[in-house]
Protein backbone atom coordinates (compact mmCIF):
# COMPACT_ATOMS: atom_id res chain seq x y z
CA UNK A 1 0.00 0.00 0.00
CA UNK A 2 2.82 2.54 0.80
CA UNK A 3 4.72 1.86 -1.92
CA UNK A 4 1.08 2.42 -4.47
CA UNK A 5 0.38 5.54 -2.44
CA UNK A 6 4.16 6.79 -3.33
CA UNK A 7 3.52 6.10 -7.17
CA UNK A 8 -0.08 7.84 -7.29
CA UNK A 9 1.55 10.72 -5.27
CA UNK A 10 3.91 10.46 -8.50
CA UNK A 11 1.03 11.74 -10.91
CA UNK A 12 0.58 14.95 -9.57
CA UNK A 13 -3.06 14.71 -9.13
CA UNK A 14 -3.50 13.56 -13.08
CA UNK A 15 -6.67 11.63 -13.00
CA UNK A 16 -6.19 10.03 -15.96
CA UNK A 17 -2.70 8.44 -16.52
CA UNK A 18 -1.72 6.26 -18.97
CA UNK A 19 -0.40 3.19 -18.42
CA UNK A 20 2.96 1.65 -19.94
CA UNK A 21 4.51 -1.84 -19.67
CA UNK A 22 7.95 -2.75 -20.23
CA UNK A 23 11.73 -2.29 -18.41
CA UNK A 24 14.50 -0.26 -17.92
CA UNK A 25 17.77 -1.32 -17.27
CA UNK A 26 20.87 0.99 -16.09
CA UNK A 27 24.11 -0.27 -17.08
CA UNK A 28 27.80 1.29 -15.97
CA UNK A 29 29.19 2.33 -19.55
CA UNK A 30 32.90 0.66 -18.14
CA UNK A 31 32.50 -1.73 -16.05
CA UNK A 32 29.26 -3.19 -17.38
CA UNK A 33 27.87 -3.17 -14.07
CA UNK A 34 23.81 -3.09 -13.70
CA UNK A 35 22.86 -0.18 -11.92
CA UNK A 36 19.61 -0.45 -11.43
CA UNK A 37 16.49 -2.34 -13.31
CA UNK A 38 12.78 -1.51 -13.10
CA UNK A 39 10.28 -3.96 -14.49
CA UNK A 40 6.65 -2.49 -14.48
CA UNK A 41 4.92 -5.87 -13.78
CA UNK A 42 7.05 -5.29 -10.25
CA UNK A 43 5.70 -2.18 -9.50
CA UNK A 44 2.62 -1.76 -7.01
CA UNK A 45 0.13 -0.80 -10.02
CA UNK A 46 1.31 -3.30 -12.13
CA UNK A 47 2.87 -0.72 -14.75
CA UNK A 48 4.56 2.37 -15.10
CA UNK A 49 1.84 5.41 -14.91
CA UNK A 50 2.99 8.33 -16.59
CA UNK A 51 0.98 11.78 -16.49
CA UNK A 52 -1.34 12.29 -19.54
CA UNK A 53 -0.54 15.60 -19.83
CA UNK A 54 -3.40 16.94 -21.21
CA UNK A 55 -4.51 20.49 -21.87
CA UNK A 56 -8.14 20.38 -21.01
CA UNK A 57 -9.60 21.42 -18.32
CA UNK A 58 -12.14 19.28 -19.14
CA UNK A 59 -10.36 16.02 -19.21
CA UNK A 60 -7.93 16.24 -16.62
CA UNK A 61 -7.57 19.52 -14.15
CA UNK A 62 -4.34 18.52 -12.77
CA UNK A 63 -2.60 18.64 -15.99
CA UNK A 64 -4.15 21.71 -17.62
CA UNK A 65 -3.38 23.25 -14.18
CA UNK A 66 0.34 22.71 -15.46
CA UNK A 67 0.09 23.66 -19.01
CA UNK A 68 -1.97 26.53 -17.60
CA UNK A 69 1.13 27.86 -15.36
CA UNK A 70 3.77 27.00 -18.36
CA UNK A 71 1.60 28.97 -20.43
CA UNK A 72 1.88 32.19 -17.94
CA UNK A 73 5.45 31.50 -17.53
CA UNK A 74 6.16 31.16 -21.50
CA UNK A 75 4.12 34.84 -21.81
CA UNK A 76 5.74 36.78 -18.94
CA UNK A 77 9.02 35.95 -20.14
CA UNK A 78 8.32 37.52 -23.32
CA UNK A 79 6.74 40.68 -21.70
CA UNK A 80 9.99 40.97 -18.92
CA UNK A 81 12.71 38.64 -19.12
CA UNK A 82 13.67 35.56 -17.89
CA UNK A 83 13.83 31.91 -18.95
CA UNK A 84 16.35 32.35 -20.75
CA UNK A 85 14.68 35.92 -22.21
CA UNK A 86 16.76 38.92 -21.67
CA UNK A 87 15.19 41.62 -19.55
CA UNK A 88 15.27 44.05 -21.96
CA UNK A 89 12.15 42.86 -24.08
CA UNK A 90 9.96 44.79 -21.20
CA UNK A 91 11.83 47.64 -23.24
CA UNK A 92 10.41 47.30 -26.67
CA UNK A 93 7.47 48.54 -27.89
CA UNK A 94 4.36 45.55 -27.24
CA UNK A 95 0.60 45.55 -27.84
CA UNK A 96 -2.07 42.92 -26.85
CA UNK A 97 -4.38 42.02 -29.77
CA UNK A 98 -7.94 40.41 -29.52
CA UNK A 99 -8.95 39.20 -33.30
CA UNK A 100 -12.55 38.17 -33.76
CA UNK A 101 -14.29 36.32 -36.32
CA UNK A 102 -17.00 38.05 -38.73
CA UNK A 103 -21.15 38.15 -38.19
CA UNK A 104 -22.83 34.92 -39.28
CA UNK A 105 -26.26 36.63 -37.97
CA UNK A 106 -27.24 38.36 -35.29
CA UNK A 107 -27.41 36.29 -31.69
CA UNK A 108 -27.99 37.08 -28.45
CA UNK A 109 -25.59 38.78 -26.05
CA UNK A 110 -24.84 41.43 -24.02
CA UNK A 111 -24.01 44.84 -25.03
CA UNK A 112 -21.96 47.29 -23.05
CA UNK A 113 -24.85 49.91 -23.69
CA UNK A 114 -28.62 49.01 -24.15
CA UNK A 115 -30.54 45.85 -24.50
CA UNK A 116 -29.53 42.61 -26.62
CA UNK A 117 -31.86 42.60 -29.93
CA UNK A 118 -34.17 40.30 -28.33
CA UNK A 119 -35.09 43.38 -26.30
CA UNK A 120 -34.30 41.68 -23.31
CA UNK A 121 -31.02 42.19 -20.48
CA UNK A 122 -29.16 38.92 -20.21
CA UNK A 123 -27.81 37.82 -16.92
CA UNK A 124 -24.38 36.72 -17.78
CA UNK A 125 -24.79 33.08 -17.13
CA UNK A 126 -27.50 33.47 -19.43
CA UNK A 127 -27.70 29.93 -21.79
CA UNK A 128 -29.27 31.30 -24.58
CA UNK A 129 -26.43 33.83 -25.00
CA UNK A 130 -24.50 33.19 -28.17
CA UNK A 131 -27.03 31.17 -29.51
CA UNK A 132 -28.76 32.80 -32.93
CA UNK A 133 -31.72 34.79 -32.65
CA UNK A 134 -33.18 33.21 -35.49
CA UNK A 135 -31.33 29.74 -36.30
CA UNK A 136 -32.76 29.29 -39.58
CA UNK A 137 -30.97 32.28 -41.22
CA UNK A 138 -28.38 31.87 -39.34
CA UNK A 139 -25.22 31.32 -41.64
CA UNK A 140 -23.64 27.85 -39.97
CA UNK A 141 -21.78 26.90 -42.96
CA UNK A 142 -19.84 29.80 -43.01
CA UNK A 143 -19.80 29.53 -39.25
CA UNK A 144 -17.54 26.34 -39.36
CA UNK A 145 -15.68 26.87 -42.28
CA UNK A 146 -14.85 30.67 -41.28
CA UNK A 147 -13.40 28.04 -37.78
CA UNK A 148 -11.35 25.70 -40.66
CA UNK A 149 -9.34 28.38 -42.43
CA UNK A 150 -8.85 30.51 -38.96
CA UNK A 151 -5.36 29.43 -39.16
CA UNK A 152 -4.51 30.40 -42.14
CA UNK A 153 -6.07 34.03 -41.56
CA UNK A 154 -3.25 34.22 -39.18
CA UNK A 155 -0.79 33.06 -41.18
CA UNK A 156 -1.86 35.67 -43.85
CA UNK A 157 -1.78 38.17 -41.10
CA UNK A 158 1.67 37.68 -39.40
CA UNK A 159 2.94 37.75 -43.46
CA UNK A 160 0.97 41.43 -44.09
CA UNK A 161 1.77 42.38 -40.52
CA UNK A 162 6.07 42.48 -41.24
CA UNK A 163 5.13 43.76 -44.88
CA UNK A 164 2.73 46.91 -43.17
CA UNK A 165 6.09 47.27 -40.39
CA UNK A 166 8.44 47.92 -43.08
CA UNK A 167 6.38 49.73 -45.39
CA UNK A 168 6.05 52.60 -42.09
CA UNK A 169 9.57 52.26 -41.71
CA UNK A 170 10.42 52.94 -44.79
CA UNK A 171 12.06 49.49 -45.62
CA UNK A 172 11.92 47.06 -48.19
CA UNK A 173 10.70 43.48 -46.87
CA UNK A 174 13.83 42.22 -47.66
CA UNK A 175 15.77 45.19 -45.62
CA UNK A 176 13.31 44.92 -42.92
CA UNK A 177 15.33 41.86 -41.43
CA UNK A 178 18.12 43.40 -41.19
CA UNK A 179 16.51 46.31 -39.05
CA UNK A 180 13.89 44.47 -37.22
CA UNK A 181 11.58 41.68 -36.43
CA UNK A 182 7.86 40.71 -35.46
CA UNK A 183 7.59 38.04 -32.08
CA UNK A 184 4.28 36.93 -31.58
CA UNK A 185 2.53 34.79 -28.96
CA UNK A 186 -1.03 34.18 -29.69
CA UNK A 187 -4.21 31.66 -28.38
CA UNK A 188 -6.95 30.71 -29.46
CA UNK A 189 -10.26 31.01 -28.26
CA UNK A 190 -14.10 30.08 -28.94
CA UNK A 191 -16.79 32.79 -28.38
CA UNK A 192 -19.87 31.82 -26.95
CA UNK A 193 -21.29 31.37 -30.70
CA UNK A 194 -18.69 28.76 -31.27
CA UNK A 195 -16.49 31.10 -33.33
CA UNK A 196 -12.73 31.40 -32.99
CA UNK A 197 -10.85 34.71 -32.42
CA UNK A 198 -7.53 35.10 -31.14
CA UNK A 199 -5.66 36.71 -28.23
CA UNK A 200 -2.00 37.91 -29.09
CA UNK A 201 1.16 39.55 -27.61
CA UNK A 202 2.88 41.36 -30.67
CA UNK A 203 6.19 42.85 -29.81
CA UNK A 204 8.85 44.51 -32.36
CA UNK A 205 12.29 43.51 -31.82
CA UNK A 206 15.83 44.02 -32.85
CA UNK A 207 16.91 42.12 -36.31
CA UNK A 208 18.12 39.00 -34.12
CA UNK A 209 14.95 39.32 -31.54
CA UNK A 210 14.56 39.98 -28.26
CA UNK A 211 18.50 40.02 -27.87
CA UNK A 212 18.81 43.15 -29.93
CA UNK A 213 17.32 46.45 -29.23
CA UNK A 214 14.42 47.57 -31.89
CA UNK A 215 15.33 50.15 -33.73
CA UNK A 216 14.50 54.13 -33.31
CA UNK A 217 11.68 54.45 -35.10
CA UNK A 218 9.77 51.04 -33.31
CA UNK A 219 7.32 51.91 -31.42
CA UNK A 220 3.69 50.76 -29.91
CA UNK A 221 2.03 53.68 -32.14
CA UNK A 222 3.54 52.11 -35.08
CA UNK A 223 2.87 48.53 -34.81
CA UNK A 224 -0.68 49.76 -33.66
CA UNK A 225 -1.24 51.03 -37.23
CA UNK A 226 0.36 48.27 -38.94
CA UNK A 227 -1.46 45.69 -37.33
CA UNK A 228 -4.77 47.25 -38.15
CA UNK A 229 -3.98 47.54 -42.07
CA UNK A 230 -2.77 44.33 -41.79
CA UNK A 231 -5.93 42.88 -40.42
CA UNK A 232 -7.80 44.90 -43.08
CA UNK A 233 -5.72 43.40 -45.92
CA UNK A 234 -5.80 39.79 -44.31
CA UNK A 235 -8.71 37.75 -46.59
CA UNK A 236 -8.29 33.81 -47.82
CA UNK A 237 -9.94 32.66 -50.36
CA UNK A 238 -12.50 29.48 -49.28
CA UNK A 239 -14.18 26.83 -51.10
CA UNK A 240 -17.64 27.42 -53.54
CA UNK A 241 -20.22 25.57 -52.36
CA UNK A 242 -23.51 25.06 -54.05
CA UNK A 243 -22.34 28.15 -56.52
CA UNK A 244 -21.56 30.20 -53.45
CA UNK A 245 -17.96 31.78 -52.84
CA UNK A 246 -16.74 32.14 -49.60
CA UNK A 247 -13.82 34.82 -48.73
CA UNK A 248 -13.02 35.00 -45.36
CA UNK A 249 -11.05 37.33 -42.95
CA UNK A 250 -11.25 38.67 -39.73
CA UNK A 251 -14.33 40.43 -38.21
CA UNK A 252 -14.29 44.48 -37.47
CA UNK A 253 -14.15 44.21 -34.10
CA UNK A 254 -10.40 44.67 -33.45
CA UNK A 255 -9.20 45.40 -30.17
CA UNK A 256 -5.77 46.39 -29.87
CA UNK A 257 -3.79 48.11 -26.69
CA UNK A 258 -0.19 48.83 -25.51
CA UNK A 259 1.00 46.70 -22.54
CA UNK A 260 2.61 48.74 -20.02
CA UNK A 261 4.53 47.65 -17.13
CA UNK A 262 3.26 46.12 -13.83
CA UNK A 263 5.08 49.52 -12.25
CA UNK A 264 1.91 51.41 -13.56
CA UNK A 265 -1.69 51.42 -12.47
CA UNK A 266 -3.06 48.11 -13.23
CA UNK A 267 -6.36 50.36 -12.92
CA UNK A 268 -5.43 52.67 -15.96
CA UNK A 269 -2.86 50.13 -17.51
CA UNK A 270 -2.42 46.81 -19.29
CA UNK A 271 0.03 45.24 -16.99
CA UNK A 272 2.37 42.27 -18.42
CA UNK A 273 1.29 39.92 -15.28
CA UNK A 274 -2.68 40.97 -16.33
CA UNK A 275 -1.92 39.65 -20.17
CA UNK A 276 -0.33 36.88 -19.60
CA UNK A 277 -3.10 35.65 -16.37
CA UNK A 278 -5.56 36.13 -19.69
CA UNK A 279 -3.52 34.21 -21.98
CA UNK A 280 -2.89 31.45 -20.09
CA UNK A 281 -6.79 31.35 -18.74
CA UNK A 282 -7.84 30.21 -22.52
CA UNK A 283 -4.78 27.86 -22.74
CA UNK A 284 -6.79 24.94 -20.98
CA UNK A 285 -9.87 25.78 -22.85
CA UNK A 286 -11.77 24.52 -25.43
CA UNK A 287 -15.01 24.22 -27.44
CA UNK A 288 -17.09 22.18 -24.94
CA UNK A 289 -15.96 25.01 -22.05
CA UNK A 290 -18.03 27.83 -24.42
CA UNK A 291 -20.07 26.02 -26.20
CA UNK A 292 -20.87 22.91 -24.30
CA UNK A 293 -19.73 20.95 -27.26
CA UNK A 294 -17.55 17.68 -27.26
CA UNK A 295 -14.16 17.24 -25.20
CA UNK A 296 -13.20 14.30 -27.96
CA UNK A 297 -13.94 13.29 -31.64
CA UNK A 298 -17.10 11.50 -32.79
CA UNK A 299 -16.83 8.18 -34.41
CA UNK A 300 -20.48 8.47 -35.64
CA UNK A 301 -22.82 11.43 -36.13
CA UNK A 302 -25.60 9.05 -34.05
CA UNK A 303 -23.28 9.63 -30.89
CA UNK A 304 -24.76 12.97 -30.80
CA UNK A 305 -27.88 11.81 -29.69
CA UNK A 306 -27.02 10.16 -26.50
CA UNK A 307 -25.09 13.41 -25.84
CA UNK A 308 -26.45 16.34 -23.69
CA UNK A 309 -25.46 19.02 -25.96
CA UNK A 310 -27.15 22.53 -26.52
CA UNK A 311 -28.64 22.87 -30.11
CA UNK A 312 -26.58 25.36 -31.32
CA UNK A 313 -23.55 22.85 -30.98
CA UNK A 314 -25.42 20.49 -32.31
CA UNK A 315 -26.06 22.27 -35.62
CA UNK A 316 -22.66 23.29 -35.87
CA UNK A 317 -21.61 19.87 -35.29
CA UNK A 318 -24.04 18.55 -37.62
CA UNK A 319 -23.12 20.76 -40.29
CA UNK A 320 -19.43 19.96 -40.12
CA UNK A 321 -19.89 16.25 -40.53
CA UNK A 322 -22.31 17.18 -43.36
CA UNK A 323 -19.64 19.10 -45.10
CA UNK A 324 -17.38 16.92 -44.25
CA UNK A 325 -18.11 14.42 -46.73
CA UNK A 326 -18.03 16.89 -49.81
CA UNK A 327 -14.63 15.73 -51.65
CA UNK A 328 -13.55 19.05 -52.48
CA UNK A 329 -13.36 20.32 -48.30
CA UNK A 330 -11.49 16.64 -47.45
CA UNK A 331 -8.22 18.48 -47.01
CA UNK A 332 -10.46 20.52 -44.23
CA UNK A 333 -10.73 17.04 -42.22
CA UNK A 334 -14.19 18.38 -40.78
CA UNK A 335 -15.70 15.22 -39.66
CA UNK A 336 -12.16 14.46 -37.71
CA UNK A 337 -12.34 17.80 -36.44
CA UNK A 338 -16.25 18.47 -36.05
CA UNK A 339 -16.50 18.21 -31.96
CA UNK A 340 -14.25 21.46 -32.60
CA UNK A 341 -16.55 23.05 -34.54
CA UNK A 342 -14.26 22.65 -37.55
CA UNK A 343 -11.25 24.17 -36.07
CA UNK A 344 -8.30 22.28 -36.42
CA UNK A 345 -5.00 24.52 -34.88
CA UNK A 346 -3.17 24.58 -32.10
CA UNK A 347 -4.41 27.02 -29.65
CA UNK A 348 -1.36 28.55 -28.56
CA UNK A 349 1.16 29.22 -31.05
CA UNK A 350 4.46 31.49 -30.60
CA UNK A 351 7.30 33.01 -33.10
CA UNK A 352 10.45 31.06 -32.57
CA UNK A 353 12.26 34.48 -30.90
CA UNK A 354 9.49 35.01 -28.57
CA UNK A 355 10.32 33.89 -25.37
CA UNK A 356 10.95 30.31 -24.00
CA UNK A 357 9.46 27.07 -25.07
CA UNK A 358 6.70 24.81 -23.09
CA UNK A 359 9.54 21.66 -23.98
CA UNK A 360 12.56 23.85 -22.18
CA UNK A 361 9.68 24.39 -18.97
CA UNK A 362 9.16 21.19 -18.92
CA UNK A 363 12.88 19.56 -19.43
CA UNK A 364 14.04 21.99 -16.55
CA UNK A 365 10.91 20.46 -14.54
CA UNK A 366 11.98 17.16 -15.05
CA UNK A 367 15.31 18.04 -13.86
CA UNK A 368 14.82 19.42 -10.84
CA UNK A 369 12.33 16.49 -9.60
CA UNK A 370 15.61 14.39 -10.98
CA UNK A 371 17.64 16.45 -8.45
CA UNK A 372 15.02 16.22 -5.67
CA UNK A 373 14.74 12.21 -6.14
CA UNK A 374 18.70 11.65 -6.06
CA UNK A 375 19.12 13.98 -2.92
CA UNK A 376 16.07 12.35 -1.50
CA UNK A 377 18.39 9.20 -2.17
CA UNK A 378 21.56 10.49 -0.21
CA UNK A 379 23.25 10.97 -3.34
CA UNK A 380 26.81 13.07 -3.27
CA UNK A 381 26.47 14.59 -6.24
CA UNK A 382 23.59 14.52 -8.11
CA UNK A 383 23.70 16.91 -10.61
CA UNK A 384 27.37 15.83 -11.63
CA UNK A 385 27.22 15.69 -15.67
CA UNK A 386 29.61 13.06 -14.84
CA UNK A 387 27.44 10.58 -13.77
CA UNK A 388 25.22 10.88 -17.79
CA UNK A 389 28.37 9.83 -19.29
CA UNK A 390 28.92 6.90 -17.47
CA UNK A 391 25.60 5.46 -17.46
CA UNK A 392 23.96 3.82 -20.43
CA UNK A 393 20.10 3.29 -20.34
CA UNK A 394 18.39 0.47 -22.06
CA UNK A 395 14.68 0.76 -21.90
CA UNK A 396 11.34 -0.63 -23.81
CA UNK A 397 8.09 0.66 -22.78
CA UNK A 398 4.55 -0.39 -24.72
CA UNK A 399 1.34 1.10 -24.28
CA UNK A 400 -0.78 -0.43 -22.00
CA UNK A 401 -4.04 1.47 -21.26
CA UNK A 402 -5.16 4.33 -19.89
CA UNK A 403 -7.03 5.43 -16.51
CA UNK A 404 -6.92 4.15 -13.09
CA UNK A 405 -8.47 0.87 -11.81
CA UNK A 406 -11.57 1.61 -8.70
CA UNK A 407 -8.68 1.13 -6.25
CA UNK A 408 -6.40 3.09 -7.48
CA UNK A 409 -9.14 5.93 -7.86
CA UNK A 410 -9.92 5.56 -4.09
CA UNK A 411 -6.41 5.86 -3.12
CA UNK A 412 -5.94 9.01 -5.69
CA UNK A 413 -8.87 10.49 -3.67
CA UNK A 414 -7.14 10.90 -0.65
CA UNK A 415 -4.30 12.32 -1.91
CA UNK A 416 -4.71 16.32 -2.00
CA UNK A 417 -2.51 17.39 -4.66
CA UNK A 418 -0.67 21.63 -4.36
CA UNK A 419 -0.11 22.67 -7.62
CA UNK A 420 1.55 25.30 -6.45
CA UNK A 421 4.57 23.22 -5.00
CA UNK A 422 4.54 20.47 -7.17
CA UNK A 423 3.71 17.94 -5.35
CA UNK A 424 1.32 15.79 -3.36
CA UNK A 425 0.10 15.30 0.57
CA UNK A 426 -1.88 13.39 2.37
């Protein structure tokens, strides 16, 4: 029992491990010596559990708790240093973005100033907000493909963005890299119609990134304007369907401001911790959390109807699998993708010069619970580099399930799991 209580501890509080059988065997490089050996069947749950590691909220809070706080971490050090960032990015000129998708008909929400159309005031938990006012002229095709070639809005975007940055500069595109560059970090999100718009940091930076200083004429005023004809100019052509042409770009509603630093009023200010909090928040999100769509593909369009699922998901569902047996939208994959509503990106994307990576968080994660384990051990040394190069590691691990068995679930119950420090108590 103590030693099954020590490897659910392990998981961090992941509900929903998976499972791997196999061995690993640590041989001395010289002297041939076996170290050590692990054979799952030997340990107290019968294999090796390993973290899922999943990003939804929705599926497994311990993990998107993580991903949640990586997030956060990957965005402030973009905004002021660290990780490996240089502290003078909280120098250059930086605005947050919020790009929204187009009208597909009028539904019900809740304006900043009078009444929603319906003529009524919505509380904000309100269900029927989000949903159309009149679903049968409400445009759902365009709806879910407008959610299929999101992606490639951006990528339009970030192209017309660097071309509108040089053009105020006075540059050529091809000189612009020697003066300058664009770092992004962006996420996705779904509106409560089930449409995606993004969230972005935009910063201008020196010709080799954050590392080099922007140049004199950078600033937020600048990329302000360039960012707006950019999103003006940004349109991809879709499919015809039925004789009808679809064009799509971003919607009017374009919210840009500069991010100041935490120094300033967060009352009057957009502070870097206040962006990245925000950024992070829609990390772990998804569809089902706006929606109260699907978490996980369908197999079969008559899954829907054992599903409790509001019917303005369901139509958008619906018409996604529909369209997703037209041969000309296969490359969209809509019936792989149509518990997301068609959308098929990642939700949190960065330029390469931004900041950190969610792998380096994670490696120097690893490490340190390496360190923790070995001193736990009474080892001398444990972070000698030595010791790698002397060690050889033979392993095989095969997939063996996923989950927890009822036992297992009761004992992962008790265990009260701190996010905040990483590990587990009873």
């Amino acid at each position: 029992m103590p030693g099954l209580m020590r490897q659910l501890r392990g998981l961090g509080g992941c509900t929903t491990p998976i499972r791997l059988d196999g061995h690993r065997t640590d041989v001395h490089t010289t002297t041939g010596e076996i170290l050590h050996h692990l054979t799952a069947s030997d340990l107290p749950a019968g294999h090796l559990l390993v973290r899922c590691n999943n990003r939804r909220t929705t599926r497994c809070p311990a993990c998107a708790e993580t991903y949640r706080r990586d997030t956060y971490q990957l965005i402030t050090a973009g905004l002021r240093g660290g990780k490996g960032t240089p502290e003078r990015v909280a120098t250059h000129p930086r605005v947050f973005a919020t790009f929204t998708a187009p009208s597909f008909g009028p539904v019900h929400n809740r304006p900043t100033k009078g009444r929603c159309r319906c003529g009524t005031t919505h509380p904000a938990d309100a269900p029927e907000l989000g949903t159309p006012l009149d679903p049968d002229t409400y445009d759902y095709e365009a709806a879910v493909l407008w959610n299929a070639h999101a992606s490639k809005i951006w990528a339009r975007f970030s192209i017309y963005l660097r071309r509108e940055v040089a053009k105020r500069a006075g540059l050529s595109q091809r000189a612009f890299k020697e003066h300058a560059r664009v770092s992004f970090a962006k996420v996705a999100e779904y509106q409560r119609r089930g449409a995606i718009h993004f969230h972005a940091v935009i910063r201008l930076d020196g010709p080799d990134g954050g590392d080099t200083p922007p140049p004199a004429w950078a600033s937020a005023e600048l990329l302000t304007d360039a960012i707006r004809a950019a999103t003006t100019a940004a349109h991809v052509p879709g499919p015809v369907i039925d004789g009808r042409a679809h064009t799509f770009a971003f919607g009017t509603q374009l919210d840009i401001r500069p991010i100041r630093t935490a120094d300033l009023d967060a009352g009057t200010e957009l502070t870097e911790r206040a962006v990245a909090a925000y950024i992070a928040k829609y990390a772990t999100k998804g569809a089902e959390t706006a929606t109260g769509t699907l978490d996980r593909p369908l197999k079969f369009l008559a899954e829907l109807g054992r599903k409790s699922i509001p019917e303005h998901a369901q139509r958008l569902i619906r018409t996604a699998w529909t369209l997703g047996a037209r041969k000309d939208l296969e490359d969209l994959r809509l019936r792989a993708w149509a518990h997301m509503l068609g959308f098929r990106g990642h939700f949190s994307t960065k330029t390469r010069r931004y900041s950190t990576t969610l792998g380096a968080l994670r490696t120097a994660r690893a490490e340190w619970r390496r360190l923790q384990a070995a001193i736990a051990r009474g080892e001398q040394n444990p972070a000698d580099p030595a010791d790698d190069d002397t060690t050889l590691v033979l392993a095989h691990w095969a997939f063996a399930g996923t989950g927890l068995t009822r036992s297992e679930e009761w004992l992962a119950a008790s265990l009260t799991h701190d996010p905040q420090e990483g590990d587990t108590t009873t």
